[in-house]
Structures are given as structure tokens and as C-alpha cells.
Protein backbone atom coordinates (compact mmCIF):
# COMPACT_ATOMS: atom_id res chain seq x y z
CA UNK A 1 120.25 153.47 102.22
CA UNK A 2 119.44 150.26 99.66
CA UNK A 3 121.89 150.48 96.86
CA UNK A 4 121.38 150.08 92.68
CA UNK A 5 124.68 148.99 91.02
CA UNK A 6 124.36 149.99 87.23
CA UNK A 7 127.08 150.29 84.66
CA UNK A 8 128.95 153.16 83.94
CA UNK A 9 127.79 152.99 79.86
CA UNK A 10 124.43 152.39 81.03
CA UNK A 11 124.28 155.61 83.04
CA UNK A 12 125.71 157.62 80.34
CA UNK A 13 123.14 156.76 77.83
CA UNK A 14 120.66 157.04 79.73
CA UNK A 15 121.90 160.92 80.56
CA UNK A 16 122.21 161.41 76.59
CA UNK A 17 118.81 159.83 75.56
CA UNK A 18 117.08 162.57 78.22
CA UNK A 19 119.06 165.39 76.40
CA UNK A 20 118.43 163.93 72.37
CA UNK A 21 114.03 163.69 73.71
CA UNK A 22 114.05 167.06 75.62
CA UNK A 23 111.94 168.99 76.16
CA UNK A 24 109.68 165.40 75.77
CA UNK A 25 110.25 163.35 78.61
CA UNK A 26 112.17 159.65 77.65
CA UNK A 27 111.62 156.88 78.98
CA UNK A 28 113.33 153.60 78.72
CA UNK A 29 113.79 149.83 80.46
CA UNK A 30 116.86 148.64 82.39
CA UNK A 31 117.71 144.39 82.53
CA UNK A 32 120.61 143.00 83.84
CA UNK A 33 122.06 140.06 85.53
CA UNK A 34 121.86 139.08 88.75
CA UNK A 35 121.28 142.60 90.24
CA UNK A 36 123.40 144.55 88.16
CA UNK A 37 121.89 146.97 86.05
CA UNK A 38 124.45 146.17 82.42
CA UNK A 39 121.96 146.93 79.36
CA UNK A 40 118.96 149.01 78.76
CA UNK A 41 116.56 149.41 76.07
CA UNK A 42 115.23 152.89 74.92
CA UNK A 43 111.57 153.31 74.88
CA UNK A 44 109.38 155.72 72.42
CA UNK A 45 107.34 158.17 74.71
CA UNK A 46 103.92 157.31 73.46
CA UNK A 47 102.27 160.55 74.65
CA UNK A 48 105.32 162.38 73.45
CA UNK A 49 105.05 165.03 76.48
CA UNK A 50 107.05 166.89 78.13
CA UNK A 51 105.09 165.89 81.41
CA UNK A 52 104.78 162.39 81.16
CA UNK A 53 105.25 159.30 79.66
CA UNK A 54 103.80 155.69 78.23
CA UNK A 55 105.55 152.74 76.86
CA UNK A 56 103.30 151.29 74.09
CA UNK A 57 102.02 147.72 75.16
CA UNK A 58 103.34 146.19 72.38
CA UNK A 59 106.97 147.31 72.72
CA UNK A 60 106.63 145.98 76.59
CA UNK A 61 105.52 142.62 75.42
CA UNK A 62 108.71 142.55 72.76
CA UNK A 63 110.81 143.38 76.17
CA UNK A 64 109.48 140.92 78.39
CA UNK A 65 109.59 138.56 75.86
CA UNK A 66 113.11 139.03 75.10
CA UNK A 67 114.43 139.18 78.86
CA UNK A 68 113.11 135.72 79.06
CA UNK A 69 115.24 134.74 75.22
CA UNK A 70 117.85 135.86 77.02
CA UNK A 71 117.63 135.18 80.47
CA UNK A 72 118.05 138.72 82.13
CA UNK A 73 116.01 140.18 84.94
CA UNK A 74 113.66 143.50 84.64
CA UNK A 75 115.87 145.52 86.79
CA UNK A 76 114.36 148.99 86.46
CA UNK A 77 112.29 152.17 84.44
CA UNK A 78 114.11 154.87 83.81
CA UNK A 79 112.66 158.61 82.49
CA UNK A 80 113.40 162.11 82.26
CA UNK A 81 112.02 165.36 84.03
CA UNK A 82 113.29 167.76 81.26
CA UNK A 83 112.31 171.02 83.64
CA UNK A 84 111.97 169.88 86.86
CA UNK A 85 113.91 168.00 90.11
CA UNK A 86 114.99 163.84 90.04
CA UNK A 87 112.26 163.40 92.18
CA UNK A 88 109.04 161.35 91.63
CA UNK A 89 105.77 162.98 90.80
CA UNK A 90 102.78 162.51 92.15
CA UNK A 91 101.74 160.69 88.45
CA UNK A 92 105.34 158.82 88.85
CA UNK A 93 104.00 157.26 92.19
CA UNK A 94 100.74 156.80 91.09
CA UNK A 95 102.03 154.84 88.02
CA UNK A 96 105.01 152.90 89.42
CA UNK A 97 103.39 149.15 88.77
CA UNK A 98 106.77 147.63 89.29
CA UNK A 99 108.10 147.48 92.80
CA UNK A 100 110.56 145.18 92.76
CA UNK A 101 112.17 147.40 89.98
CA UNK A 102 114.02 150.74 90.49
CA UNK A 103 112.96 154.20 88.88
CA UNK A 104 115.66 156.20 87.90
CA UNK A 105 115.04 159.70 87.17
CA UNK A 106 116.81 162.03 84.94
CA UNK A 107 116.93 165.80 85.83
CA UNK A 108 117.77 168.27 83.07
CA UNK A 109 116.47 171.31 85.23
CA UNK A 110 120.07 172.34 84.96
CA UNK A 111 120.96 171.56 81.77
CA UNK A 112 124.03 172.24 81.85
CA UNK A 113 124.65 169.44 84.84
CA UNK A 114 121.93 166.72 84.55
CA UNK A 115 121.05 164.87 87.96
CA UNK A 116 120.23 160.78 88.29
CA UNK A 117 118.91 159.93 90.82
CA UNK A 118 117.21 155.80 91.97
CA UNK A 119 114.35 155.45 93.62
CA UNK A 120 112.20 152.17 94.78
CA UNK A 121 108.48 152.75 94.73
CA UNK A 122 106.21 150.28 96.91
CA UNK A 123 102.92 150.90 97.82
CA UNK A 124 103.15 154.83 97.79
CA UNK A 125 106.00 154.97 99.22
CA UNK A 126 109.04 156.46 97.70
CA UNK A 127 112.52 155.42 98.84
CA UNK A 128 115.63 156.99 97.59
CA UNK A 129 118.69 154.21 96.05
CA UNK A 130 122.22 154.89 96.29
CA UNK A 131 123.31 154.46 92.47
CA UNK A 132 126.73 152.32 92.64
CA UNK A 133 128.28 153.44 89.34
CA UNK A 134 130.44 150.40 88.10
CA UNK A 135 132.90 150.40 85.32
């Protein structure tokens, strides 16, 4: 299995911005160095559902724009599934334009025990990461 090595902080607030947006679905963009996933950037849901979610064009040129400033790689997309499995959708698939990038998925289905799980989505085809926490 391919692995995604992401910081620890990362992961964490990635976990706790999919609790503060539930039951909306969050979304957000992960950057890093090399291929280490160290900083993200919360996005704002444009469709604000609990089912989906959209990154307003204008807040994706600001990001690109700013990984180039300061010379950090698009690493990954990460969102939330406030009520169901860490598992793509069939919209998830459909909309993965990025497949060099990893899609990490945050489950809240048990709320009490939230679930992140990395996936690499090419062409339809959905391949599960192993997520290499690092301190």
C-alpha cells in the first residue's frame, strides 16, 4: 500500500475543523514540502451541505497563488462525511480533478471516534494510502 506522511498537528486540525462544520461537510487544502503533508489551509464549503462540497474559485486561485510565494507543493484535498464511512462517494470520484494529490476523508459517523482515512483517485479508480502520522 502507497503511503501519505502528514504531520501530527495537521491531522488534528483537520479532525477538529470536521467536528466545528458538522453536520456541513468541510473541506480544506493540504501543501507541504517535498512530500510531506506540514500545513493546510481551511476552505469555506460553498454549497454549505451536509452532502457535498465546493471551494470557491477565487479562494483556489489565492491558494495556488500562494504555494508558488512560497514554494510548497499541492499535496492533497481533504473533507468531511459528517454521517457516513471515510470512503469516497460516487460525487467524490466523479469530482477528484487532482490525481497527483491525495483525498483524505474525515468520518464523523461515530462521533464519538472520528475515522481519517487517504485515498489517491486516478482515472476512477480509488486507491486506499497508508497515512504515516509524523510528529
Amino acid at each position: 500500500m502507497a503511503e501519505i506522511q502528514v504531520r501530527r498537528g495537521v491531522l488534528e486540525d483537520i479532525v477538529r475543523h470536521a467536528q466545528e462544520e458538522s453536520p456541513r461537510e468541510c473541506c480544506g487544502l493540504l501543501m507541504g514540502e517535498s512530500d510531506i503533508v506540514t500545513r493546510h489551509r481551511r476552505m469555506k464549503n460553498a454549497l454549505e451541505s451536509n452532502v457535498r462540497y465546493s471551494m470557491e474559485a477565487k479562494e483556489l486561485f489565492r491558494f495556488f497563488k500562494d504555494l508558488r510565494s512560497g514554494d510548497l507543493k499541492h499535496l492533497g484535498i481533504y473533507h468531511s462525511h459528517p454521517a457516513s464511512e471515510a470512503y469516497p462517494s460516487d460525487t467524490d470520484v466523479r469530482e477528484s480533478f487532482y490525481p497527483d494529490c491525495a483525498y483524505f476523508i474525515v468520518s464523523l459517523k461515530d462521533a464519538g471516534s472520528p475515522q481519517v482515512r487517504a485515498f489517491r483517485i486516478c482515472d476512477a479508480s480509488v486507491e486506499e494510502l497508508a497515512i504515516a502520522v509524523l510528529v
